[in-house]
Protein backbone atom coordinates (compact mmCIF):
# COMPACT_ATOMS: atom_id res chain seq x y z
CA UNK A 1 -69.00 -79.64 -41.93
CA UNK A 2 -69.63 -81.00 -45.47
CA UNK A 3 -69.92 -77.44 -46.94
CA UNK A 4 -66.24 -76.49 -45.30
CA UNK A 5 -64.94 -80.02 -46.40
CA UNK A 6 -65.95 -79.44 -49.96
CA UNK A 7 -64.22 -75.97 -50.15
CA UNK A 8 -61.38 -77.74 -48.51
CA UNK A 9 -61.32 -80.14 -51.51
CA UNK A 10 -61.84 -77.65 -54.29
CA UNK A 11 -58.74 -75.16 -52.46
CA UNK A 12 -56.63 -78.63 -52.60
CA UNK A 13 -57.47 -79.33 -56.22
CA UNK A 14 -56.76 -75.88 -57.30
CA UNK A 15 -53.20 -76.29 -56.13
CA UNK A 16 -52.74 -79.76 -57.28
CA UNK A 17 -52.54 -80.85 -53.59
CA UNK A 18 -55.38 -83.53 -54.44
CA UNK A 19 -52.93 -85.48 -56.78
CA UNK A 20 -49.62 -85.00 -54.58
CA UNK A 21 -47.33 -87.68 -52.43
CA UNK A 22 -49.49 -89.28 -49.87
CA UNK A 23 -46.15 -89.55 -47.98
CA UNK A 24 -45.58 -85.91 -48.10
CA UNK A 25 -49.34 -84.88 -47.17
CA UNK A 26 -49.22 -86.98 -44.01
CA UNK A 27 -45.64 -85.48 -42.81
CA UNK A 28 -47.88 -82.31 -43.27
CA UNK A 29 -50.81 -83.91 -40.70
CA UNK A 30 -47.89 -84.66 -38.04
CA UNK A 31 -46.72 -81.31 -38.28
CA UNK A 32 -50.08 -79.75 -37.71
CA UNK A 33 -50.41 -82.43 -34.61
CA UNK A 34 -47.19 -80.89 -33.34
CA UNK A 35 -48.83 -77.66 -33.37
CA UNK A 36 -51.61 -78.95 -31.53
CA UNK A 37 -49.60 -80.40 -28.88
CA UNK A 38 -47.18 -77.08 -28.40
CA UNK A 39 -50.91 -74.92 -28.28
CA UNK A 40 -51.99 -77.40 -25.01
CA UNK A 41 -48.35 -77.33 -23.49
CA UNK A 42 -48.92 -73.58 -23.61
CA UNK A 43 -52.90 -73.41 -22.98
CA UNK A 44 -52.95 -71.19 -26.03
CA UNK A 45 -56.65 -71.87 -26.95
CA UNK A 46 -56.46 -69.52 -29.89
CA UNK A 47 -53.55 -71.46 -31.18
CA UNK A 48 -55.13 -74.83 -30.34
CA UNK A 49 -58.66 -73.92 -32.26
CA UNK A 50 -55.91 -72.93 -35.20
CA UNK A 51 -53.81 -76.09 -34.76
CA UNK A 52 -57.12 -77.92 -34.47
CA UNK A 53 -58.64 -76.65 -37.96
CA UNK A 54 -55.17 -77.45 -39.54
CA UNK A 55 -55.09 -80.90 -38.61
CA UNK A 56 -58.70 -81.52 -39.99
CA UNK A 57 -57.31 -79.56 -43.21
CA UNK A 58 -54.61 -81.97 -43.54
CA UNK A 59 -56.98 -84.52 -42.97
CA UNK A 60 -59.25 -83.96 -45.48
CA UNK A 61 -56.54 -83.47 -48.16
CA UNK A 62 -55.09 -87.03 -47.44
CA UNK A 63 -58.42 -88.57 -47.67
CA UNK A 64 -59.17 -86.98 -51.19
CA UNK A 65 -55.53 -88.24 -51.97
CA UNK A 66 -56.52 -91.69 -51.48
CA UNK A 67 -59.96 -91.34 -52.98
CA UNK A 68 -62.02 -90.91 -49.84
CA UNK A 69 -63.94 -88.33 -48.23
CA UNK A 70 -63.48 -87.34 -44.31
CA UNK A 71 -67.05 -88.08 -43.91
CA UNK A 72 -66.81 -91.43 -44.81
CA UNK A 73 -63.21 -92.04 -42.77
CA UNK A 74 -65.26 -90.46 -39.87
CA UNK A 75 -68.30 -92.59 -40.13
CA UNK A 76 -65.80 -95.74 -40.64
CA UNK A 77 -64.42 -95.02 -37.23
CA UNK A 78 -67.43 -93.91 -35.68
CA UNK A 79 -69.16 -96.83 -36.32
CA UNK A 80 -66.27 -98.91 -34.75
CA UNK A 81 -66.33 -97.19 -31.38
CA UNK A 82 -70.48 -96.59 -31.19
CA UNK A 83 -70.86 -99.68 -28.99
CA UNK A 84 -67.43 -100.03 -27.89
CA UNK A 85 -67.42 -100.77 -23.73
CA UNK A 86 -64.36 -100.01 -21.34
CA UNK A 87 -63.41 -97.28 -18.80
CA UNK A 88 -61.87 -94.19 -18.50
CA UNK A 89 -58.32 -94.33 -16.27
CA UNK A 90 -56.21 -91.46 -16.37
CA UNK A 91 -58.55 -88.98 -18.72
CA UNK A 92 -58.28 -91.73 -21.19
CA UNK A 93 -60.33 -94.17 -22.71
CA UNK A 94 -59.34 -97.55 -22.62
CA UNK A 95 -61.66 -100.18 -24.49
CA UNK A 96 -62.47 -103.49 -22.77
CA UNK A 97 -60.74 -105.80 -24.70
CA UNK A 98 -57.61 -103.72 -24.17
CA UNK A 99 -58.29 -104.17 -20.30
CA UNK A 100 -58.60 -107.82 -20.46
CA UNK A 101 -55.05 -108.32 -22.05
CA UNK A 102 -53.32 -106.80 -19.02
């Protein structure tokens, strides 16, 4: 993904994207979310893979906004849910020590 990511960053810095409004970019990411969620209400999986590649777009701009990289936001979370116990209800995934507050 690195190779995409970096011609992410270079399209972003060509139009000045990489020094814009962190406020505006992430009204931007929400928008692209909406997308997502309007391509699963309609099981448009073209749409969705779209949607999908936007919001990682958007995602990657806001990072380089705030002087990170995707990789390293991804390996940030990643390494907070690796060992992370709980159980799936409802298609979701709750973690343990969410369970235990209930």
């Amino acid at each position: 993904m690195s190779h995409l990511t970096n011609k992410v960053e270079q399209w972003s810095e060509e139009k000045g994207l990489d020094q814009a409004d962190s406020s505006k970019q992430f009204l931007k990411v929400t928008e692209e979310v909406g997308e997502v969620a309007a391509a699963l209400a309609r099981s448009d999986k073209d749409a969705l893979k779209d949607g999908i590649g936007d919001v990682l777009v958007t995602l990657i701009i806001l990072a380089q906004q705030n002087d990170m990289t995707i990789d390293e936001c991804l390996e940030t979370a990643y390494n907070e849910i690796k060992d992370r116990k709980g159980k799936l209800i409802n298609g979701t995934f709750v973690k343990e020590s969410d369970l235990q507050e209930g």
